[in-house]
C-alpha atoms as a PDB file:
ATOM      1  CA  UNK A   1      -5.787  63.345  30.589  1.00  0.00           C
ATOM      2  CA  UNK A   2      -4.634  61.031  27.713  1.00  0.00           C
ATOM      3  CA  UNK A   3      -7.136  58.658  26.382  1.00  0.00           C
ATOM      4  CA  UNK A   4      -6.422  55.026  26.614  1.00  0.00           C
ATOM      5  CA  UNK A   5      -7.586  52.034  24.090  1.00  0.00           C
ATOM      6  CA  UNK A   6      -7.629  49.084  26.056  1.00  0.00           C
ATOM      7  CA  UNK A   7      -9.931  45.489  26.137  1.00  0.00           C
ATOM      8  CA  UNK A   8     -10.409  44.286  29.099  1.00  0.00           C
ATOM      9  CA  UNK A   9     -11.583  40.794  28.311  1.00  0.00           C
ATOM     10  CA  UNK A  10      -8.928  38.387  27.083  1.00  0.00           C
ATOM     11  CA  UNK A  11      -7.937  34.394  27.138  1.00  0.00           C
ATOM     12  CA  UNK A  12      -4.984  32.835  26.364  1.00  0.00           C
ATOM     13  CA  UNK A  13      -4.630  29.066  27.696  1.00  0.00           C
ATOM     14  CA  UNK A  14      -8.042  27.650  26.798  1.00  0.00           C
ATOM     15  CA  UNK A  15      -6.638  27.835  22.772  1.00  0.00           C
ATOM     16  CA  UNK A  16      -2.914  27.391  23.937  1.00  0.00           C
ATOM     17  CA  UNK A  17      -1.495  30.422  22.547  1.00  0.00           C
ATOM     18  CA  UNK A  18       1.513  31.432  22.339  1.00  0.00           C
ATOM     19  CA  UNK A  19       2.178  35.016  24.783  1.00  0.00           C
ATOM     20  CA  UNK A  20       4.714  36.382  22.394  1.00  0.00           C
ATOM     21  CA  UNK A  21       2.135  35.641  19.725  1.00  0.00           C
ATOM     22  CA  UNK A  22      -0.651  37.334  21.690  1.00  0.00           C
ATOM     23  CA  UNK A  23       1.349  40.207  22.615  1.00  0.00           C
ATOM     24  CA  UNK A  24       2.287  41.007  19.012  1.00  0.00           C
ATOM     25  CA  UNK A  25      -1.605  41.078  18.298  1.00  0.00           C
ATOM     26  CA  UNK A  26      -1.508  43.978  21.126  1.00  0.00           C
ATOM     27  CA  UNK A  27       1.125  45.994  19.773  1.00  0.00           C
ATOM     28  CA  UNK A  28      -0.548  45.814  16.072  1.00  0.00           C
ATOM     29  CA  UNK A  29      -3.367  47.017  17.560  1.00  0.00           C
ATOM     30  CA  UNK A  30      -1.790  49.919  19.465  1.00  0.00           C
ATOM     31  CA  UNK A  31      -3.647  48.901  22.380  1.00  0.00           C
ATOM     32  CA  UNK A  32      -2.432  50.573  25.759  1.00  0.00           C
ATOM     33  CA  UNK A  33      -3.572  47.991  27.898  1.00  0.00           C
ATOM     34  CA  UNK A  34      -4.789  44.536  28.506  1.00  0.00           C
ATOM     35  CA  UNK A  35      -6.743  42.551  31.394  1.00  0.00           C
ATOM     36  CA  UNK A  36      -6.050  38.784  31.058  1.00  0.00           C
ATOM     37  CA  UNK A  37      -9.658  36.873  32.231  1.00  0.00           C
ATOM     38  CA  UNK A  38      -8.647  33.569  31.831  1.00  0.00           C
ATOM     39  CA  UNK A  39     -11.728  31.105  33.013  1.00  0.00           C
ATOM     40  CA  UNK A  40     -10.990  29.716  36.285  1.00  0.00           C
ATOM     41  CA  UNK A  41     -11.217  26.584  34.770  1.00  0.00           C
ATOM     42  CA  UNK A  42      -8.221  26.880  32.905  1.00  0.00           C
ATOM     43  CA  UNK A  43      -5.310  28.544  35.689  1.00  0.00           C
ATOM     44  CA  UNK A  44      -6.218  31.881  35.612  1.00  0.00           C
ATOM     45  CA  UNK A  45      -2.750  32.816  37.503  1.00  0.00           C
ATOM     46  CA  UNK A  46      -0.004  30.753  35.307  1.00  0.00           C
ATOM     47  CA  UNK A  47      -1.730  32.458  32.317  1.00  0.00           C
ATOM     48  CA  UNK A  48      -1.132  36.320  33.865  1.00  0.00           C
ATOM     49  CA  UNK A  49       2.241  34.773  34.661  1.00  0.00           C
ATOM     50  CA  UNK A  50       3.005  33.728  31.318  1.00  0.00           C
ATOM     51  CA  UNK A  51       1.748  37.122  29.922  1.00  0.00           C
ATOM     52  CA  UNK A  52       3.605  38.669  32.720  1.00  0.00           C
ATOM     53  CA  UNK A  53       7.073  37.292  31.567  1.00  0.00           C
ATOM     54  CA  UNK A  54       7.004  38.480  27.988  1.00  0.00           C
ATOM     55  CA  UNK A  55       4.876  41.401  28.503  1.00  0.00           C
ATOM     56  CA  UNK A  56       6.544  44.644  26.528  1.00  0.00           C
ATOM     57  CA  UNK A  57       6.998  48.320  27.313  1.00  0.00           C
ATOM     58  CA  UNK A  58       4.317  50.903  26.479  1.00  0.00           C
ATOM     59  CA  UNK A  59       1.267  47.655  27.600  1.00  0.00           C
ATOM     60  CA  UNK A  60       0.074  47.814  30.649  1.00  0.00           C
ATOM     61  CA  UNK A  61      -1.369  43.908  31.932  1.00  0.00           C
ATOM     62  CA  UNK A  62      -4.046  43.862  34.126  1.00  0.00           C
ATOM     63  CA  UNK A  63      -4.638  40.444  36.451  1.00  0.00           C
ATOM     64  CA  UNK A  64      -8.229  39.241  36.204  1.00  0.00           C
ATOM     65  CA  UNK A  65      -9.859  36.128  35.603  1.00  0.00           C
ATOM     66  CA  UNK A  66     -13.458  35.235  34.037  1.00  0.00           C
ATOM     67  CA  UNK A  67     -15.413  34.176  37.272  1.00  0.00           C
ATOM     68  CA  UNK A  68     -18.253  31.101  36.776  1.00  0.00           C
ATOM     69  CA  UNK A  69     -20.756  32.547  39.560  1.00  0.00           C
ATOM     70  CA  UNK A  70     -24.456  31.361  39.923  1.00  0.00           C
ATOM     71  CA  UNK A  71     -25.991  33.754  37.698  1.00  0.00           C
ATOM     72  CA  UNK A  72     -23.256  33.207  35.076  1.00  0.00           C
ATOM     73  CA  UNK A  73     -19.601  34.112  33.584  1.00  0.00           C
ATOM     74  CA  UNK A  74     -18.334  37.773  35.845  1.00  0.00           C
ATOM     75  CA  UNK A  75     -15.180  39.217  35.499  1.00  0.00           C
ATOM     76  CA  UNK A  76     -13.143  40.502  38.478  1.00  0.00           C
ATOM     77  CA  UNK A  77     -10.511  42.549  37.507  1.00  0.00           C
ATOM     78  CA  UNK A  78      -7.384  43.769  40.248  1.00  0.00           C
ATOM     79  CA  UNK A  79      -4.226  46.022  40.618  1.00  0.00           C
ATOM     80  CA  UNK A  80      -1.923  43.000  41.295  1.00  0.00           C
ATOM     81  CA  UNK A  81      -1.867  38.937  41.058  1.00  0.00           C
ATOM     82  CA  UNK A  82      -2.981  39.013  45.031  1.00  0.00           C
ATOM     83  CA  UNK A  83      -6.118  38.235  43.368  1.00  0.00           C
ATOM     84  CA  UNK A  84      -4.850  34.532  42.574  1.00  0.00           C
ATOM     85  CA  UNK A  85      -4.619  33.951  46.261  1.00  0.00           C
ATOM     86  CA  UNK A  86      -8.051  35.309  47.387  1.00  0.00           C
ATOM     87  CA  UNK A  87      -9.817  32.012  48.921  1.00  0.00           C
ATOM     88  CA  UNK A  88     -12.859  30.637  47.409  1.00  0.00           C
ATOM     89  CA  UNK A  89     -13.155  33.125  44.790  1.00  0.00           C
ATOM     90  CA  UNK A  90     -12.664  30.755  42.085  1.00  0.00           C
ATOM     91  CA  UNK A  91     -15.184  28.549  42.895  1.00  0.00           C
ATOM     92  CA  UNK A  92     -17.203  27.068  40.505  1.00  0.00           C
ATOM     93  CA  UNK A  93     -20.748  28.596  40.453  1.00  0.00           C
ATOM     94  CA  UNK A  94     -19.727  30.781  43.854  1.00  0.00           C
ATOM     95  CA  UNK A  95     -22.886  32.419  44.265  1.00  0.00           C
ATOM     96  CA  UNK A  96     -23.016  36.191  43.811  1.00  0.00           C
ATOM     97  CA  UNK A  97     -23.618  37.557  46.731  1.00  0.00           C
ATOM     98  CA  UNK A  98     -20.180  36.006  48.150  1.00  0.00           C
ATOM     99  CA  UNK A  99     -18.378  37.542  45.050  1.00  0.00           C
ATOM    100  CA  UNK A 100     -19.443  40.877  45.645  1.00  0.00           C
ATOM    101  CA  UNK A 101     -18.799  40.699  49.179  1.00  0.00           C
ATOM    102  CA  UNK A 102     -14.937  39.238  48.859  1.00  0.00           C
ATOM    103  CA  UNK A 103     -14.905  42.235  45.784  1.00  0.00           C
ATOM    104  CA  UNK A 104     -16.168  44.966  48.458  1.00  0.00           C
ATOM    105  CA  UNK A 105     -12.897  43.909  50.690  1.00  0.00           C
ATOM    106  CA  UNK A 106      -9.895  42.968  48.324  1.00  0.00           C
ATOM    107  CA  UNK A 107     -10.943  46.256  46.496  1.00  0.00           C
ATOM    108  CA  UNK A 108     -11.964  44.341  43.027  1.00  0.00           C
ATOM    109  CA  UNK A 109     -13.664  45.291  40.427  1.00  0.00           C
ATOM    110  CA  UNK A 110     -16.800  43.014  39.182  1.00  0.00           C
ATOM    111  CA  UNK A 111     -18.293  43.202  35.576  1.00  0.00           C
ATOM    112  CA  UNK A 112     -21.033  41.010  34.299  1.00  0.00           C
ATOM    113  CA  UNK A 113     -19.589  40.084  30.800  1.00  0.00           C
ATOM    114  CA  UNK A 114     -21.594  38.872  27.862  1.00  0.00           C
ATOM    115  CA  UNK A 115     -25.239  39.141  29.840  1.00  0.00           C
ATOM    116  CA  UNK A 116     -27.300  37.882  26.613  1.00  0.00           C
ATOM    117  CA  UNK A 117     -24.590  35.363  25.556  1.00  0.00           C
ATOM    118  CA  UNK A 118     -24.940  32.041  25.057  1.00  0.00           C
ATOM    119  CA  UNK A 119     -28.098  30.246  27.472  1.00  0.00           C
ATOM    120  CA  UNK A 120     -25.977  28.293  29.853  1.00  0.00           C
ATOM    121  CA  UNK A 121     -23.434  30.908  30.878  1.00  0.00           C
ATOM    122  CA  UNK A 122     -24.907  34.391  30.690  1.00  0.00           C
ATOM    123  CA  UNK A 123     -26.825  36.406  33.234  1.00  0.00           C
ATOM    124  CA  UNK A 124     -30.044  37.446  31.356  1.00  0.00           C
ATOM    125  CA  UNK A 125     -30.422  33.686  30.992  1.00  0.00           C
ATOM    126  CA  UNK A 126     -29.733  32.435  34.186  1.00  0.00           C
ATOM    127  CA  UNK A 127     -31.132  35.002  36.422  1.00  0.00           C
ATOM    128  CA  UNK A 128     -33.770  36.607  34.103  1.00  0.00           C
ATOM    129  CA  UNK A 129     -33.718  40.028  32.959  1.00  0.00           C
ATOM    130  CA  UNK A 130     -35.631  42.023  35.223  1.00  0.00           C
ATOM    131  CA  UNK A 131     -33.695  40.631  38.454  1.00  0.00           C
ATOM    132  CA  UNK A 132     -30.372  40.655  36.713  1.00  0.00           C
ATOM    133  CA  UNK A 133     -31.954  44.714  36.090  1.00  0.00           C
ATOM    134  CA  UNK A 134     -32.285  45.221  39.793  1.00  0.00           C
ATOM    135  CA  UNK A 135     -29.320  43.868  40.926  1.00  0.00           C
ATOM    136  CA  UNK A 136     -27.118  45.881  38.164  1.00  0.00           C
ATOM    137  CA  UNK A 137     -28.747  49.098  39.714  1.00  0.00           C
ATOM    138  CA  UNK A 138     -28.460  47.994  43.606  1.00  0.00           C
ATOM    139  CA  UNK A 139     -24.972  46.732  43.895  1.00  0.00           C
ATOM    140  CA  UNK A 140     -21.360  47.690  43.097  1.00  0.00           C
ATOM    141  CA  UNK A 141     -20.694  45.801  39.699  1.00  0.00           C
ATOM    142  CA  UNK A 142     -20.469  46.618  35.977  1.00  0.00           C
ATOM    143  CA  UNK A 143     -21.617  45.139  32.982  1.00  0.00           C
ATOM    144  CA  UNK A 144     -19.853  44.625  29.806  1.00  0.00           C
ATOM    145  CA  UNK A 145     -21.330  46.583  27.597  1.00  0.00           C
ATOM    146  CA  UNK A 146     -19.645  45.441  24.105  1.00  0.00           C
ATOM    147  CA  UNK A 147     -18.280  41.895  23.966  1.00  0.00           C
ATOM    148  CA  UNK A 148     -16.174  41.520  20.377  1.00  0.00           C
ATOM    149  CA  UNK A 149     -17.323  37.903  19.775  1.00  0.00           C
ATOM    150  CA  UNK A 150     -20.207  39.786  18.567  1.00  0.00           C
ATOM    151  CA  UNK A 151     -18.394  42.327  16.348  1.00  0.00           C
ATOM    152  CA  UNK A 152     -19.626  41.381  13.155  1.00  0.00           C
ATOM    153  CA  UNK A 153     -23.239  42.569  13.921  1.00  0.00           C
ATOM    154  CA  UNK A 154     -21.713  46.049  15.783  1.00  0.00           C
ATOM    155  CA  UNK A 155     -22.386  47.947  12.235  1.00  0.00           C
ATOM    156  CA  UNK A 156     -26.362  47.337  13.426  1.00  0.00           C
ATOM    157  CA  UNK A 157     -25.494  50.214  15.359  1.00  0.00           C
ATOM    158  CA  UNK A 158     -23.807  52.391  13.278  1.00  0.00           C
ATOM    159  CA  UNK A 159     -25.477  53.971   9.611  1.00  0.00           C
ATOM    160  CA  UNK A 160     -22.070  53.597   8.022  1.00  0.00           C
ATOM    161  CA  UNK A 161     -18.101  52.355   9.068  1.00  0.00           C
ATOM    162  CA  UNK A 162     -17.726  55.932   9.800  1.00  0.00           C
ATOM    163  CA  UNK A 163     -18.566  58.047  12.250  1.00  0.00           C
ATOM    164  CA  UNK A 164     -18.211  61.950  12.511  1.00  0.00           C
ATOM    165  CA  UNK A 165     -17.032  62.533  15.751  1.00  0.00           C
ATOM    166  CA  UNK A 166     -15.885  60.881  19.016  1.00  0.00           C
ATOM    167  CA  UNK A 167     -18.547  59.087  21.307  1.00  0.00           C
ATOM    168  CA  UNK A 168     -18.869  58.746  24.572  1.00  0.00           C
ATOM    169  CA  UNK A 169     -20.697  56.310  26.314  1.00  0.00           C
ATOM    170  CA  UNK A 170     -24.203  58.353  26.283  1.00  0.00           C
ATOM    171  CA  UNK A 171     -23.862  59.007  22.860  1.00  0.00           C
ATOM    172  CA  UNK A 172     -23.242  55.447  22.040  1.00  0.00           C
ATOM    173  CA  UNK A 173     -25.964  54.204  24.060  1.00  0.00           C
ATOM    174  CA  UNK A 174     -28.517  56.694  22.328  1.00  0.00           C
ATOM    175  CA  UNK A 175     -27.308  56.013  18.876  1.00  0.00           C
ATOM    176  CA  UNK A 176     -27.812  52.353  19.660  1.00  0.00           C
ATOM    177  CA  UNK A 177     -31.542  52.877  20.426  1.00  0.00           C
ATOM    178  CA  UNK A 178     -31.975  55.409  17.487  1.00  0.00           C
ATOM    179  CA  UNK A 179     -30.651  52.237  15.171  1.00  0.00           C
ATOM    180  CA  UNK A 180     -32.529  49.679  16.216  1.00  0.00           C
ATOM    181  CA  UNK A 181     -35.584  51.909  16.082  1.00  0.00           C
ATOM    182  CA  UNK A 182     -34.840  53.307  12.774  1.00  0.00           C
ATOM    183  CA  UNK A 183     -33.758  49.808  11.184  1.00  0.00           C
ATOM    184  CA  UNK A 184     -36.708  47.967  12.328  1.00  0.00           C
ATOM    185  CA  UNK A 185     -38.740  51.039  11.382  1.00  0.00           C
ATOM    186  CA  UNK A 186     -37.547  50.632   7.974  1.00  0.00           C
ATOM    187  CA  UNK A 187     -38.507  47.148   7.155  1.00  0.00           C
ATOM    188  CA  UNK A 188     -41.084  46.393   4.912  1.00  0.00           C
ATOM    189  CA  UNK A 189     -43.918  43.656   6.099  1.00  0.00           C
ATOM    190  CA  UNK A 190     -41.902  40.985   4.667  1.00  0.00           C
ATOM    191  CA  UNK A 191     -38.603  42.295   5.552  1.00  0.00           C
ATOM    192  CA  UNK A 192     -39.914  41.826   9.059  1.00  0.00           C
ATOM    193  CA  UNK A 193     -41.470  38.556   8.452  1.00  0.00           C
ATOM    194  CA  UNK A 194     -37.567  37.275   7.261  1.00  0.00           C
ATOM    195  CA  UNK A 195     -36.037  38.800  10.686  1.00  0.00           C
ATOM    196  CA  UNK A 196     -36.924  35.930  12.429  1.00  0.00           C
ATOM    197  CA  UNK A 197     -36.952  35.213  16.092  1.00  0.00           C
ATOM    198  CA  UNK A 198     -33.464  34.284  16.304  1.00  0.00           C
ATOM    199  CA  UNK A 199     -32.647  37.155  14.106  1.00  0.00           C
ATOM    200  CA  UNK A 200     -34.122  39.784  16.783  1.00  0.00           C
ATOM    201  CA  UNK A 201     -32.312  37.886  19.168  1.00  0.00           C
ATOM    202  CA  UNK A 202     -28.236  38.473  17.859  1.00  0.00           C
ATOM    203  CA  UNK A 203     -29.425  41.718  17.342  1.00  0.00           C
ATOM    204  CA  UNK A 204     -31.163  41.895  21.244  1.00  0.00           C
ATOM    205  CA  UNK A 205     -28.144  40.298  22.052  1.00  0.00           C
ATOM    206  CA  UNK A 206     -25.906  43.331  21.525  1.00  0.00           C
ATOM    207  CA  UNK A 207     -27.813  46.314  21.704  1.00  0.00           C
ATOM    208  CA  UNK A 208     -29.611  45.018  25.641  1.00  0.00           C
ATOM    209  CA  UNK A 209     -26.214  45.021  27.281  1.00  0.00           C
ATOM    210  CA  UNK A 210     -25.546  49.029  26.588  1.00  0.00           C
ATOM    211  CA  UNK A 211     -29.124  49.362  28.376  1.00  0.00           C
ATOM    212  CA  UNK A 212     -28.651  47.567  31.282  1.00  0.00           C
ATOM    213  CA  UNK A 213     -24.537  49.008  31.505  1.00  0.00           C
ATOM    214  CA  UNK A 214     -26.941  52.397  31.866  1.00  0.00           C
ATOM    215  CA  UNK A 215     -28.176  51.779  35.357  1.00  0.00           C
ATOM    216  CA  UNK A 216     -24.900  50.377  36.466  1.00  0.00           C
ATOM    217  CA  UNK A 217     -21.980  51.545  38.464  1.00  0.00           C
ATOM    218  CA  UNK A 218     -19.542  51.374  35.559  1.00  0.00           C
ATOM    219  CA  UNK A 219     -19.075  50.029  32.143  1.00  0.00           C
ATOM    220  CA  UNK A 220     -16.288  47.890  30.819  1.00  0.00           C
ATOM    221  CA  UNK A 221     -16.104  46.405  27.103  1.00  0.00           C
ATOM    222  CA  UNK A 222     -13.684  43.867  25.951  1.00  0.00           C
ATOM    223  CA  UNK A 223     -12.710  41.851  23.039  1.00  0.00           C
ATOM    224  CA  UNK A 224     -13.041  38.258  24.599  1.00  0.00           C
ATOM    225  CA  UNK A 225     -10.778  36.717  22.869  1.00  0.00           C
ATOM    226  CA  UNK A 226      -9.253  33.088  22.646  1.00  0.00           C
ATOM    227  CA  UNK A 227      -6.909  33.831  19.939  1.00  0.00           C
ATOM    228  CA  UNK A 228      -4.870  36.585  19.321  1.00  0.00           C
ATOM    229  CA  UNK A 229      -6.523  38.032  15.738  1.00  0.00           C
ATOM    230  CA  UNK A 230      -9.434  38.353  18.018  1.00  0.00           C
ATOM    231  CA  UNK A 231      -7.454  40.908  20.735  1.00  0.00           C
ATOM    232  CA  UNK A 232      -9.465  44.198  20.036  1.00  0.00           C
ATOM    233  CA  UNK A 233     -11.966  43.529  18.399  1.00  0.00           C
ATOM    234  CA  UNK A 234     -14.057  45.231  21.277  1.00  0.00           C
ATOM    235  CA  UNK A 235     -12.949  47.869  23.540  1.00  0.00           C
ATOM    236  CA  UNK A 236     -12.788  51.267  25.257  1.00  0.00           C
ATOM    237  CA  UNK A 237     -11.385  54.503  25.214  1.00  0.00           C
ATOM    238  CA  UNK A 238     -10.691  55.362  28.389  1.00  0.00           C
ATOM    239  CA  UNK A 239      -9.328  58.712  29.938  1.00  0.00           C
ATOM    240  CA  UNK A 240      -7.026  57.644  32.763  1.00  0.00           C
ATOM    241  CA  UNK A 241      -4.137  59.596  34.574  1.00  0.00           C
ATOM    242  CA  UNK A 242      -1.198  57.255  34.215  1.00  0.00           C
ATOM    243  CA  UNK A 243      -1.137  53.827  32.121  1.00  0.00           C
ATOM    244  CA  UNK A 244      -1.028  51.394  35.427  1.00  0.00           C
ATOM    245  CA  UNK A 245      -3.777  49.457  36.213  1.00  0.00           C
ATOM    246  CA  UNK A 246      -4.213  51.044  39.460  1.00  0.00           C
ATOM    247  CA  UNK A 247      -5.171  54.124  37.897  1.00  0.00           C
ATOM    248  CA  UNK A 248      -7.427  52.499  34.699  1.00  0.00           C
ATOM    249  CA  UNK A 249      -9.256  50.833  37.682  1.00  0.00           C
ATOM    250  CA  UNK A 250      -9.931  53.968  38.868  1.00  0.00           C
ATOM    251  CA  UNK A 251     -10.934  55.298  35.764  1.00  0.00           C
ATOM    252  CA  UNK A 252     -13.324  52.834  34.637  1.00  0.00           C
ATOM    253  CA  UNK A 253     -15.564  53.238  37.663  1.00  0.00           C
ATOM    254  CA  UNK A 254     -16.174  56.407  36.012  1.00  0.00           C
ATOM    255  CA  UNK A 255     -18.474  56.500  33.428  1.00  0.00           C
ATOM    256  CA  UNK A 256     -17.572  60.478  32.146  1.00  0.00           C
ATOM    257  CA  UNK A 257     -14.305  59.338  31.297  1.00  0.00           C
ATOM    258  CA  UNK A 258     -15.573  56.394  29.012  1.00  0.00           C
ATOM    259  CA  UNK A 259     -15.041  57.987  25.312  1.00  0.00           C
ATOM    260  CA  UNK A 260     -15.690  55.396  23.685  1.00  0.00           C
ATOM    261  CA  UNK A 261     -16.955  51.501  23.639  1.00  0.00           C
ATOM    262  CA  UNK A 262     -17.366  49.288  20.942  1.00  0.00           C
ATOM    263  CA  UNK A 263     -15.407  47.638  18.122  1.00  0.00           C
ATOM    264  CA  UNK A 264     -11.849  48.664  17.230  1.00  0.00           C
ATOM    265  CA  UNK A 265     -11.465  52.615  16.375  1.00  0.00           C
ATOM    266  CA  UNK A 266      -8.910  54.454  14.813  1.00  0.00           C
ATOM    267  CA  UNK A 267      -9.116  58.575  15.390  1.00  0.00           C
ATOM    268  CA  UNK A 268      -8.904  60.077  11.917  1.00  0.00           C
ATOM    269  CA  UNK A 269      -8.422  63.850  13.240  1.00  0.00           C
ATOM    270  CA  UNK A 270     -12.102  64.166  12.517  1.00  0.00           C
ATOM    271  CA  UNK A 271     -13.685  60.708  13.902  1.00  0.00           C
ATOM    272  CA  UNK A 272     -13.019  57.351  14.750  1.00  0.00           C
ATOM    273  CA  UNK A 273     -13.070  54.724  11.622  1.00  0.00           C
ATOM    274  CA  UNK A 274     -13.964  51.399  12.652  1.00  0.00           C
ATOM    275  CA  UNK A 275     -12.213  48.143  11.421  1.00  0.00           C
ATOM    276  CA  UNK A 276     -14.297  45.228  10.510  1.00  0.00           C
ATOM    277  CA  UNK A 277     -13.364  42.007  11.539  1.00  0.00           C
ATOM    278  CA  UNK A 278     -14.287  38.724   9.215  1.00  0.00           C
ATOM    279  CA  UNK A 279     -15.443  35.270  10.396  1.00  0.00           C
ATOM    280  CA  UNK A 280     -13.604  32.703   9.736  1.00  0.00           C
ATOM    281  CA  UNK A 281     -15.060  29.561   8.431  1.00  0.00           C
ATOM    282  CA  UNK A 282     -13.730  27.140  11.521  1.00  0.00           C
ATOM    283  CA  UNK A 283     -15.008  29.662  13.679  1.00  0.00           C
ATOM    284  CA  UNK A 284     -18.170  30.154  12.729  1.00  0.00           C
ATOM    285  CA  UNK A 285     -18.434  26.122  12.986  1.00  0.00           C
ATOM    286  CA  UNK A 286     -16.679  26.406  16.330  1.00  0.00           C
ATOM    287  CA  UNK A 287     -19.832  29.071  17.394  1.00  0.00           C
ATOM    288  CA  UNK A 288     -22.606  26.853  15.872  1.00  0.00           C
ATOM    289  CA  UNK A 289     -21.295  23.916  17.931  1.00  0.00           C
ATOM    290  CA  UNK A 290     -21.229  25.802  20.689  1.00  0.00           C
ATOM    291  CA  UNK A 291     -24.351  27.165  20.482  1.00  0.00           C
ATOM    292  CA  UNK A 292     -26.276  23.994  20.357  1.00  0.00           C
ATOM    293  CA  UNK A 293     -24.695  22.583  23.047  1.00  0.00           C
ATOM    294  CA  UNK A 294     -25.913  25.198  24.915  1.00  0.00           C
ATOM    295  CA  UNK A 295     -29.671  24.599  24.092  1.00  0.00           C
ATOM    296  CA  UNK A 296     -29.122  21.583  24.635  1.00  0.00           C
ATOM    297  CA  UNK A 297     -28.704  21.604  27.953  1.00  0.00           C
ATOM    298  CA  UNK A 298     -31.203  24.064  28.409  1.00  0.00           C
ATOM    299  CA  UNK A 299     -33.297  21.719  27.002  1.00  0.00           C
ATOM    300  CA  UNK A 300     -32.078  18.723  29.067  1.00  0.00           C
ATOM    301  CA  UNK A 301     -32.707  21.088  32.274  1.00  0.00           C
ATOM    302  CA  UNK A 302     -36.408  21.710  31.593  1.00  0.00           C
ATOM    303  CA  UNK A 303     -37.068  18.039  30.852  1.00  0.00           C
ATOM    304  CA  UNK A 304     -35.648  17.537  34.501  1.00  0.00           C
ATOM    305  CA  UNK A 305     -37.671  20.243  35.908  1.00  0.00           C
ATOM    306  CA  UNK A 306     -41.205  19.032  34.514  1.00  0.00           C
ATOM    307  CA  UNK A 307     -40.264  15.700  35.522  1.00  0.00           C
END
């Protein structure tokens, strides 16, 4: 079967981008396929639409949208744009249990995205790791194993930019362990004293989702991104049997077809060579900004629950 590069986490109306702008981004990136997530905040259905209308030949667009459930930001991804019509699934915090049941019967897939995130809209957070552990290995949903916002610390898990031969997802997951072992193995007493808490946790932050996407049903990985330099800058290989998103669907539940998952790789004939993505200034701000805002309210909410 061919193998597919697609991301299947992607924004375009919360920035205002432009689709023939985005688009372009997809084709320089030779990506086969696309799911738009668009936050339910922001008209998840006029922005598959408006990707829709310019979309070119050789991409294939998948409908989805970035669900804000009660134990944080899921996305449901579908064959066709009936999934803009399903009642009360974009409800704000729509609790999970409903969203896996309406999943179960309009035949849609679920993925928690980003579970160690930011505080106020990730899973981990919100539900707490060991129940957000059980319910990833007792119902039908995936997690999102490699979110690109978080690119620029993905070389934690590699030695070098190179590596020797194709991955699959096993492989990936054990090499991720092996680093994080070996790294923190490697760090002198006050090497480890400068890794601060916050340090362990960026690093926590992208090296616990490919453990948890290990008890569940499938994996997905996607770029999440709000601009189109971002589209990407995470993703899978994917062997699928025709580039539709019926059939990609079907392949991601899967995991033995999942060849690869991570930042942007090229095959060199002998391996994959991954492409590093800078930080821009603004958005580093933009991150910072958001950040806080997020502990604030954390903070704000455990003021109101000692009061």
């Amino acid at each position: 079967m061919p193998v597919l590069t697609i991301d299947l986490h992607t924004h375009l109306l919360e920035k205002g981008v432009n689709p023939r702008n985005y688009w372009r981004a997809a084709k320089a990136k030779r990506l086969d396929a696309v799911a738009i997530t668009e936050h339910t905040s922001k008209k998840p259905e006029r922005a598959y639409s408006m990707l829709l209308e310019n979309k070119p030949r050789g991409i294939a667009l998948l409908p989805g949208a970035e669900l804000d459930t009660d134990i944080g930001h899921v996305i449901a991804l579908a064959k066709n744009s009936e999934i803009y019509s399903i009642e009360g699934l974009f409800r704000k915090k729509i609790p999970i249990k409903k969203t896996l049941r309406i999943a179960e019967q309009e035949g849609i897939l679920l993925s928690i995205v980003h579970p160690w995130g930011f505080s106020n809209d990730s899973a981990a957070y919100i539900l707490g790791e060991k129940k957000l552990g059980a319910l990833v290995e007792r119902e039908r949903i995936g997690v999102e194993a490699f979110n690109g916002m978080f690119a620029n610390v993905s070389g934690f898990f590699y030695a070098t930019s190179w590596v020797k031969k194709p991955m699959n997802f096993f492989d990936f997951l054990e090499k991720s362990r092996l680093g994080r072992k070996t790294r923190l193995s490697r760090l002198g007493r006050k090497g480890k004293e400068k890794l601060d808490k916050k340090g362990r946790e960026i690093i926590e932050r992208c090296t616990k989702p490919f453990e948890l996407a290990e008890k569940a049903s499938f994996v997905t990985a996607g770029s999440d991104a709000h601009k189109p330099n971002r589209l990407g800058t995470g993703i899978m290989k994917l062997e699928a049997k025709r580039k539709n998103p019926e059939s990609i669907l079907e392949a991601v539940q899967d995991k033995g077809n999942v060849k690869w998952v991570g930042p942007y790789a090229r095959e060199t004939g002998s391996g994959y060579s991954i492409d590093r993505v800078s930080i821009q200034k603004a958005e580093f701000l933009s991150g910072l900004k958001y950040a806080a805002k997020s502990t604030l309210i954390k903070k704000v909410k455990g003021r109101k629950g000692s009061a």
